[in-house]
PDB file of N, CA and C in Angstrom:
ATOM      1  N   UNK A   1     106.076  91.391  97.567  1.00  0.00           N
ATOM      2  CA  UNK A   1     106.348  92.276  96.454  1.00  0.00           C
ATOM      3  C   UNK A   1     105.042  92.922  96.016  1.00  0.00           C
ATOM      4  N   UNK A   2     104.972  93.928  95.585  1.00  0.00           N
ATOM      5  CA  UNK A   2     104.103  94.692  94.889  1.00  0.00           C
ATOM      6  C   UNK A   2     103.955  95.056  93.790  1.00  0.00           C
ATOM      7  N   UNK A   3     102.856  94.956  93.111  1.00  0.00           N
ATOM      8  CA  UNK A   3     102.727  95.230  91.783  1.00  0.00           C
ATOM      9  C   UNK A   3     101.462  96.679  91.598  1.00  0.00           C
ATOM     10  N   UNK A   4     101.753  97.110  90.328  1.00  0.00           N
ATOM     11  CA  UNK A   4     100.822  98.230  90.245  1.00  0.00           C
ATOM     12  C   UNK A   4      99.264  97.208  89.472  1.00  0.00           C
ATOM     13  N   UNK A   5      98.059  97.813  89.506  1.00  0.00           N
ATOM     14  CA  UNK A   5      97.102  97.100  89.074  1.00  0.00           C
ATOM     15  C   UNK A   5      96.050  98.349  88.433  1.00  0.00           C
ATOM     16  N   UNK A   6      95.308  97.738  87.815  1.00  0.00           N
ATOM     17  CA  UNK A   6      93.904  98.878  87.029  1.00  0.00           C
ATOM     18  C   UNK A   6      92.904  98.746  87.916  1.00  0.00           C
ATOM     19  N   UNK A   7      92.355  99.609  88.680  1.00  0.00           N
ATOM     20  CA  UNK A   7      91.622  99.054  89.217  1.00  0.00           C
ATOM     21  C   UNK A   7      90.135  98.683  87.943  1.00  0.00           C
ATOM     22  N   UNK A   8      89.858  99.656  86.818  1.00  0.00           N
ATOM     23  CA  UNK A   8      88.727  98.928  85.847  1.00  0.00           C
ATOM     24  C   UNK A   8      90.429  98.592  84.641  1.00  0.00           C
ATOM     25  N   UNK A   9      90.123  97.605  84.667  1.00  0.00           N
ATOM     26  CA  UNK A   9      91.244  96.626  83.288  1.00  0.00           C
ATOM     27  C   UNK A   9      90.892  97.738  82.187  1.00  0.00           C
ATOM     28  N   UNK A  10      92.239  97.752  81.947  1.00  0.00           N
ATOM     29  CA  UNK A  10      92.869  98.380  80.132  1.00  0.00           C
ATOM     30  C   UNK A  10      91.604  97.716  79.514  1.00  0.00           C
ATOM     31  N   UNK A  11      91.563  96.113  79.338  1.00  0.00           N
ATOM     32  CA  UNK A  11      90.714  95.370  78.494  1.00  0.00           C
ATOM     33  C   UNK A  11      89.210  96.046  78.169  1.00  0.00           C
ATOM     34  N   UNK A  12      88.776  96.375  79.373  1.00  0.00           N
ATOM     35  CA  UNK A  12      87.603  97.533  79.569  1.00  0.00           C
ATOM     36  C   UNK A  12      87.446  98.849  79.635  1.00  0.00           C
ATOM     37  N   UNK A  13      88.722  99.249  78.968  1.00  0.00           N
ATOM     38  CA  UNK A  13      88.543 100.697  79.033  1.00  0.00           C
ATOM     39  C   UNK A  13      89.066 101.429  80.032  1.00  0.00           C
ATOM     40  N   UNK A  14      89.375 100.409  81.236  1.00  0.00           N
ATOM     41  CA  UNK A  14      90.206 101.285  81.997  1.00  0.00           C
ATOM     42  C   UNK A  14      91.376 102.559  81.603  1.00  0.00           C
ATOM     43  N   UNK A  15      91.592 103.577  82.441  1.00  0.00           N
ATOM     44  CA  UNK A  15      92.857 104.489  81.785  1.00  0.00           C
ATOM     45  C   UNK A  15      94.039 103.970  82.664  1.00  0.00           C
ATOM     46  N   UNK A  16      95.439 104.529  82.135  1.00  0.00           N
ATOM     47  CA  UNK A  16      96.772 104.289  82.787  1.00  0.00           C
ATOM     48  C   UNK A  16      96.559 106.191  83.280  1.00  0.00           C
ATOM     49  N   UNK A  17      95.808 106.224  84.597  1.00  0.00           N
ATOM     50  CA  UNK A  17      96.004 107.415  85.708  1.00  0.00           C
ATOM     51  C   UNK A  17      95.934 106.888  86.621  1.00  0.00           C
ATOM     52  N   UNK A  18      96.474 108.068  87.389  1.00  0.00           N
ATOM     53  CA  UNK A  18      96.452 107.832  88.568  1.00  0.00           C
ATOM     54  C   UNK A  18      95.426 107.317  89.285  1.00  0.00           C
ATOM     55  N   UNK A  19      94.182 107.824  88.968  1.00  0.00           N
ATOM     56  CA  UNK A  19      92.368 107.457  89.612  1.00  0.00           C
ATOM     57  C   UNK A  19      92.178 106.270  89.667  1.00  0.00           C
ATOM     58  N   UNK A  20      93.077 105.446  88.557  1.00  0.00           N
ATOM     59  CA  UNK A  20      92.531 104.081  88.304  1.00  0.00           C
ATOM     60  C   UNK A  20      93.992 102.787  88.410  1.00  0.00           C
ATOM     61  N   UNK A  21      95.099 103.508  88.770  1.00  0.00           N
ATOM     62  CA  UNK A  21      95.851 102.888  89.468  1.00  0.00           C
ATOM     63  C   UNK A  21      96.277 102.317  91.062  1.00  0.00           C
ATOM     64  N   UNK A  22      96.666 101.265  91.590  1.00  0.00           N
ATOM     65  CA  UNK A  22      96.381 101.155  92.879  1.00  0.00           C
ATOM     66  C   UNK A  22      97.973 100.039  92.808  1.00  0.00           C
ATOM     67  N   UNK A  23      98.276  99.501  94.104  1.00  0.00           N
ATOM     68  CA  UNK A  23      99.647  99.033  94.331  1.00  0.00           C
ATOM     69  C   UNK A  23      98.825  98.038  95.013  1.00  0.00           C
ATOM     70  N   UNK A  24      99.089  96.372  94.528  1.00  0.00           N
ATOM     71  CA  UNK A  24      98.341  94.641  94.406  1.00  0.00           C
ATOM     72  C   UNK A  24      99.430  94.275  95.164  1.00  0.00           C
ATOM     73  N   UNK A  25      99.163  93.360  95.735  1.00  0.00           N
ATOM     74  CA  UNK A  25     100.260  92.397  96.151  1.00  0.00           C
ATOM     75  C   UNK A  25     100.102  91.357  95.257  1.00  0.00           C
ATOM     76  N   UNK A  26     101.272  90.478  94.508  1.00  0.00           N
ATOM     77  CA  UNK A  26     101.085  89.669  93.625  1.00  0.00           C
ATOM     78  C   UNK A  26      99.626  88.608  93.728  1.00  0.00           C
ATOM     79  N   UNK A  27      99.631  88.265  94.779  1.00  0.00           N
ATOM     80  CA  UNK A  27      98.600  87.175  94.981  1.00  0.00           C
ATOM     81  C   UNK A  27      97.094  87.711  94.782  1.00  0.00           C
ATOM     82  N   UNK A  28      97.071  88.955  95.259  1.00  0.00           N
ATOM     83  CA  UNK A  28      95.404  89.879  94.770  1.00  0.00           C
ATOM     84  C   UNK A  28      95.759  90.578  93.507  1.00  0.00           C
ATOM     85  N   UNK A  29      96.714  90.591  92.770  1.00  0.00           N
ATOM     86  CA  UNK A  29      96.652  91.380  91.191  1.00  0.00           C
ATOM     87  C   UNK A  29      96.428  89.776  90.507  1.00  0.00           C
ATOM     88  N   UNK A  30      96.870  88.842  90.761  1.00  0.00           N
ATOM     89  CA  UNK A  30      96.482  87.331  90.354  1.00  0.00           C
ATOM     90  C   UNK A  30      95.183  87.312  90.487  1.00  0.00           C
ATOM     91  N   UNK A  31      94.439  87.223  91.630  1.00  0.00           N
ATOM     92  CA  UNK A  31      93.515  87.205  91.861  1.00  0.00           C
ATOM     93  C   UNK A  31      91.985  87.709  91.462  1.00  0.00           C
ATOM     94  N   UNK A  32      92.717  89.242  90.974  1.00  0.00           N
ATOM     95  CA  UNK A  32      91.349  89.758  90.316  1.00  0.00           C
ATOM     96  C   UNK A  32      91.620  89.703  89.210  1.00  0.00           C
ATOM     97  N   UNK A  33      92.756  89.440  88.144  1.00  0.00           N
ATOM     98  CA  UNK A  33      93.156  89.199  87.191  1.00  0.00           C
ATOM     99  C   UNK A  33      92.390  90.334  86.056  1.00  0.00           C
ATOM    100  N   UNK A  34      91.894  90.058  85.342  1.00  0.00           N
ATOM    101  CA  UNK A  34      91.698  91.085  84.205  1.00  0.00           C
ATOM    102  C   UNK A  34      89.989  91.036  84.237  1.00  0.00           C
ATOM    103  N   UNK A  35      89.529  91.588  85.372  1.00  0.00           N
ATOM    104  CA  UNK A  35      88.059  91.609  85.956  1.00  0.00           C
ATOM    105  C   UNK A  35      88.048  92.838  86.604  1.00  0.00           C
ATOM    106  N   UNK A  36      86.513  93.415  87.211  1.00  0.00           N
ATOM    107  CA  UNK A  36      86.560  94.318  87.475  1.00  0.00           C
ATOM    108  C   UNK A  36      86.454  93.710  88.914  1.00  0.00           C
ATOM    109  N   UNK A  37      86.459  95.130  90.192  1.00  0.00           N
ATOM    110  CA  UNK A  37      86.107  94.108  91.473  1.00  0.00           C
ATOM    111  C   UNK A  37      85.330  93.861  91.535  1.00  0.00           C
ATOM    112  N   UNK A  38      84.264  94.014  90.693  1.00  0.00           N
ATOM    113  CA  UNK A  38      82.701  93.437  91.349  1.00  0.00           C
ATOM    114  C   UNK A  38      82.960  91.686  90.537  1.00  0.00           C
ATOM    115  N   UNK A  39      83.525  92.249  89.673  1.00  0.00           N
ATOM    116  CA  UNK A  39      83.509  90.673  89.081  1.00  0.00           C
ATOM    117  C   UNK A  39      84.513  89.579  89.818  1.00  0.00           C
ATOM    118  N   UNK A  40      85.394  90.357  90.218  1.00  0.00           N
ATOM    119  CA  UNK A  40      86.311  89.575  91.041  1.00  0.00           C
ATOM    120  C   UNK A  40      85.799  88.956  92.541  1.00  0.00           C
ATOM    121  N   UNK A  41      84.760  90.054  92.933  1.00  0.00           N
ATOM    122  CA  UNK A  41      84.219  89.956  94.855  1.00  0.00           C
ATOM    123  C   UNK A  41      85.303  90.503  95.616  1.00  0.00           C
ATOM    124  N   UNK A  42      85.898  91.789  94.621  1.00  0.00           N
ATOM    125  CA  UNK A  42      86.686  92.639  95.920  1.00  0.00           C
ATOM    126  C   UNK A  42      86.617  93.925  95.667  1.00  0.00           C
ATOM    127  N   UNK A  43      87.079  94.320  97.284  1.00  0.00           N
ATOM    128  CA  UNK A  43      87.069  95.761  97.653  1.00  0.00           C
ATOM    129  C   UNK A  43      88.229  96.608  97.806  1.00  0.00           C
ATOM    130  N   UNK A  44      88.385  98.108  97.343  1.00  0.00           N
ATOM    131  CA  UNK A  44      89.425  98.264  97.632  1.00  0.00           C
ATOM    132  C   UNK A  44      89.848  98.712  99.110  1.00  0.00           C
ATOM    133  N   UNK A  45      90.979  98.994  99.516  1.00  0.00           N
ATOM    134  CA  UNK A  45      90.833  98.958 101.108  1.00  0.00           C
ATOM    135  C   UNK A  45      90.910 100.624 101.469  1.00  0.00           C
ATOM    136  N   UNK A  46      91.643 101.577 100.395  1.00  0.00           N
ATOM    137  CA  UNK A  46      91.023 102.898  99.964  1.00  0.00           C
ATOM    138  C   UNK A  46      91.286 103.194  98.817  1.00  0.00           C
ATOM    139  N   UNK A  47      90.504 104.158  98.303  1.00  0.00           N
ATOM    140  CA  UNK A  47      90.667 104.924  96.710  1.00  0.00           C
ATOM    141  C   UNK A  47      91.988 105.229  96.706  1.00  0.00           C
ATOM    142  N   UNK A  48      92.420 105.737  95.266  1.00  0.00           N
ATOM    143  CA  UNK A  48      94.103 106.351  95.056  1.00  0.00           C
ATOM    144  C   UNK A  48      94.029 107.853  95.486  1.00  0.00           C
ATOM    145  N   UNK A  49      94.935 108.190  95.855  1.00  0.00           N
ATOM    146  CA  UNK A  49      95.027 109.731  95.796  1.00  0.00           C
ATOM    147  C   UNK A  49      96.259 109.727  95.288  1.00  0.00           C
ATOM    148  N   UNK A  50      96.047 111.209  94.486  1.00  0.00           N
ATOM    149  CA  UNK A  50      96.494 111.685  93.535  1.00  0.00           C
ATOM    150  C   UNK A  50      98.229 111.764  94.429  1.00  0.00           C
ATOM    151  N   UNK A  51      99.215 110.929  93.341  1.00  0.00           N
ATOM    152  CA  UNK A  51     100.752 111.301  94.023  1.00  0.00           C
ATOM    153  C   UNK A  51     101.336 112.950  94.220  1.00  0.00           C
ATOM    154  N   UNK A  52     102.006 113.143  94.884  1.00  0.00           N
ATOM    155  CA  UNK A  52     102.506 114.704  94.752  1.00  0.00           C
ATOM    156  C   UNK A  52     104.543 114.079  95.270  1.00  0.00           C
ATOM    157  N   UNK A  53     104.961 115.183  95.047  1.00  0.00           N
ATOM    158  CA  UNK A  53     106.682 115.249  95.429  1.00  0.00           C
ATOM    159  C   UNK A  53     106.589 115.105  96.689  1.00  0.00           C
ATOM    160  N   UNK A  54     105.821 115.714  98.204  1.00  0.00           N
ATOM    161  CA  UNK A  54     106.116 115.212  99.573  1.00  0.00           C
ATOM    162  C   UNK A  54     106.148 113.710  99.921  1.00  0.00           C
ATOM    163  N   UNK A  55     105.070 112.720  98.725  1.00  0.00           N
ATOM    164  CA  UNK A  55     104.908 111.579  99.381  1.00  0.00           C
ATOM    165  C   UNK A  55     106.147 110.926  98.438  1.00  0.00           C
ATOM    166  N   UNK A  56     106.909 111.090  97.372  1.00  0.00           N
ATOM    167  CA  UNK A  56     107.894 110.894  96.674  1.00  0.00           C
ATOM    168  C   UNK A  56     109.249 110.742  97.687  1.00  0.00           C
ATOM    169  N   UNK A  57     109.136 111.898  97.947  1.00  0.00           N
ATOM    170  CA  UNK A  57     110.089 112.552  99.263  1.00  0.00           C
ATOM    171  C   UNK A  57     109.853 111.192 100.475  1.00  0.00           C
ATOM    172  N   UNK A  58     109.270 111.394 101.200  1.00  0.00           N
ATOM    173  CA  UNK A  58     108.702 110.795 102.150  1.00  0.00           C
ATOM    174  C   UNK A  58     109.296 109.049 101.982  1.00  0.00           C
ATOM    175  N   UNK A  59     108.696 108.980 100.868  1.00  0.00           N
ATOM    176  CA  UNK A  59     108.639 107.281 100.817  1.00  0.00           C
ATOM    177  C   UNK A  59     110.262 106.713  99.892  1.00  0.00           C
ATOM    178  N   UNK A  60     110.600 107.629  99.648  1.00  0.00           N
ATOM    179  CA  UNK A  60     111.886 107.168  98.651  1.00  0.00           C
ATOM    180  C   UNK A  60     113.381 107.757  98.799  1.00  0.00           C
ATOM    181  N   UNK A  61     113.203 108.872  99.333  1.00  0.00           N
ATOM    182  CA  UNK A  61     114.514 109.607  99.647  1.00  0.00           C
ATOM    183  C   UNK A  61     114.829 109.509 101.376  1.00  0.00           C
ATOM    184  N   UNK A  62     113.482 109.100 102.184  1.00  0.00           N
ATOM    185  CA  UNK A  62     113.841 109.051 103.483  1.00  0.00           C
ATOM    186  C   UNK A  62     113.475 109.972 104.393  1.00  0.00           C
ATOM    187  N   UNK A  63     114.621 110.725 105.431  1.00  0.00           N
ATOM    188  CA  UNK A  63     114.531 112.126 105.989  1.00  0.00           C
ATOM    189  C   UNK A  63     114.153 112.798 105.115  1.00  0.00           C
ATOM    190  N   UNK A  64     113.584 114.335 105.845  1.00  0.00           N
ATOM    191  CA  UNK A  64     114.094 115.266 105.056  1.00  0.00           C
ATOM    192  C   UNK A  64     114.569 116.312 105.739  1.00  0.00           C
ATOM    193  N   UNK A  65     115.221 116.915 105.869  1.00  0.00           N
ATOM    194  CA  UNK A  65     116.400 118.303 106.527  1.00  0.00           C
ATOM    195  C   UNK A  65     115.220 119.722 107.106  1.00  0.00           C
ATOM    196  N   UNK A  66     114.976 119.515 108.365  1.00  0.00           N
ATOM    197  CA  UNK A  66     114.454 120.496 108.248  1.00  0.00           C
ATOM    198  C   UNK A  66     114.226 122.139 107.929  1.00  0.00           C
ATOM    199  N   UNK A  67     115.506 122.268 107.616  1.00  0.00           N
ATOM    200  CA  UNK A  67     116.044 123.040 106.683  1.00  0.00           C
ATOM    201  C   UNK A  67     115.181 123.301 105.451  1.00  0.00           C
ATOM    202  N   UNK A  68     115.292 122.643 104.526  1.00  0.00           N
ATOM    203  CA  UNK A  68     114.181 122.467 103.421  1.00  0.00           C
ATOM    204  C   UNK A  68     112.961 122.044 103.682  1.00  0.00           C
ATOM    205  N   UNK A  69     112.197 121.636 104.764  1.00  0.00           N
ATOM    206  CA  UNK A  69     110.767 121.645 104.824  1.00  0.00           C
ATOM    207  C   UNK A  69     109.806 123.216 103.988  1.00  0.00           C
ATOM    208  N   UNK A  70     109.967 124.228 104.341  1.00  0.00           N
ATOM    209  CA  UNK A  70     109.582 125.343 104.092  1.00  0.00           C
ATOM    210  C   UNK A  70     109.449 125.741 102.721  1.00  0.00           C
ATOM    211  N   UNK A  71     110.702 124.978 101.953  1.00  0.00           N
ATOM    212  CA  UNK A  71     110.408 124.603 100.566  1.00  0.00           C
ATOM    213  C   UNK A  71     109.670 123.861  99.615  1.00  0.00           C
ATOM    214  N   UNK A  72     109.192 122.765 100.813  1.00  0.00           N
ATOM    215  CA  UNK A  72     108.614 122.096 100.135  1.00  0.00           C
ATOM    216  C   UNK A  72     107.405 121.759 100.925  1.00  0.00           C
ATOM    217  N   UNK A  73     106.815 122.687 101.407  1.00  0.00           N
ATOM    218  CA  UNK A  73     105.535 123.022 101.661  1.00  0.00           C
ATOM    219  C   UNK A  73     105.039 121.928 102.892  1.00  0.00           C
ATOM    220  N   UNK A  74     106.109 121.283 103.388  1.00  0.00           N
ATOM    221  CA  UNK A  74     106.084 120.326 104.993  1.00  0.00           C
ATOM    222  C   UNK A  74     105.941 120.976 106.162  1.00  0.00           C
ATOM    223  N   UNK A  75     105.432 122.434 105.968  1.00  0.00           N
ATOM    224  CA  UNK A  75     106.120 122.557 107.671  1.00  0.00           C
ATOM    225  C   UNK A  75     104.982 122.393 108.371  1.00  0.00           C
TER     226      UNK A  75
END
């Protein structure tokens, strides 16, 4: 299961964006708990990039018709 995580903690000022959000697997959002990674001794495995509707598309609705690619800026 997956959980969302800060990568710098709310507690510290972290923000709720995207820049500073990342997807933990329970056992590493346990793990670094309410620390930063340096305080924890971890790395991330890459930075966030910013979500858009193709990877929405992509990861949650499935296909998509190639029909509507052109609309939505896939082709």
């Amino acid at each position: 299961m997956l959980t969302v995580d800060h990568i710098i903690p709310r507690a510290k000022g972290g923000p709720d964006s995207w820049e500073n959000l990342v997807a933990a697997c329970v056992s590493c959002n346990n793990k670094k708990g309410d620390r930063t990674l340096h305080e924890s001794q971890m790395t991330l495995l890459r930075r966030p990039i910013r979500p858009n509707h193709v990877m929405f598309i992509r990861h949650f609705v499935g296909t998509v018709d190639d029909h509507w690619k052109p609309y939505l800026f896939m082709n």
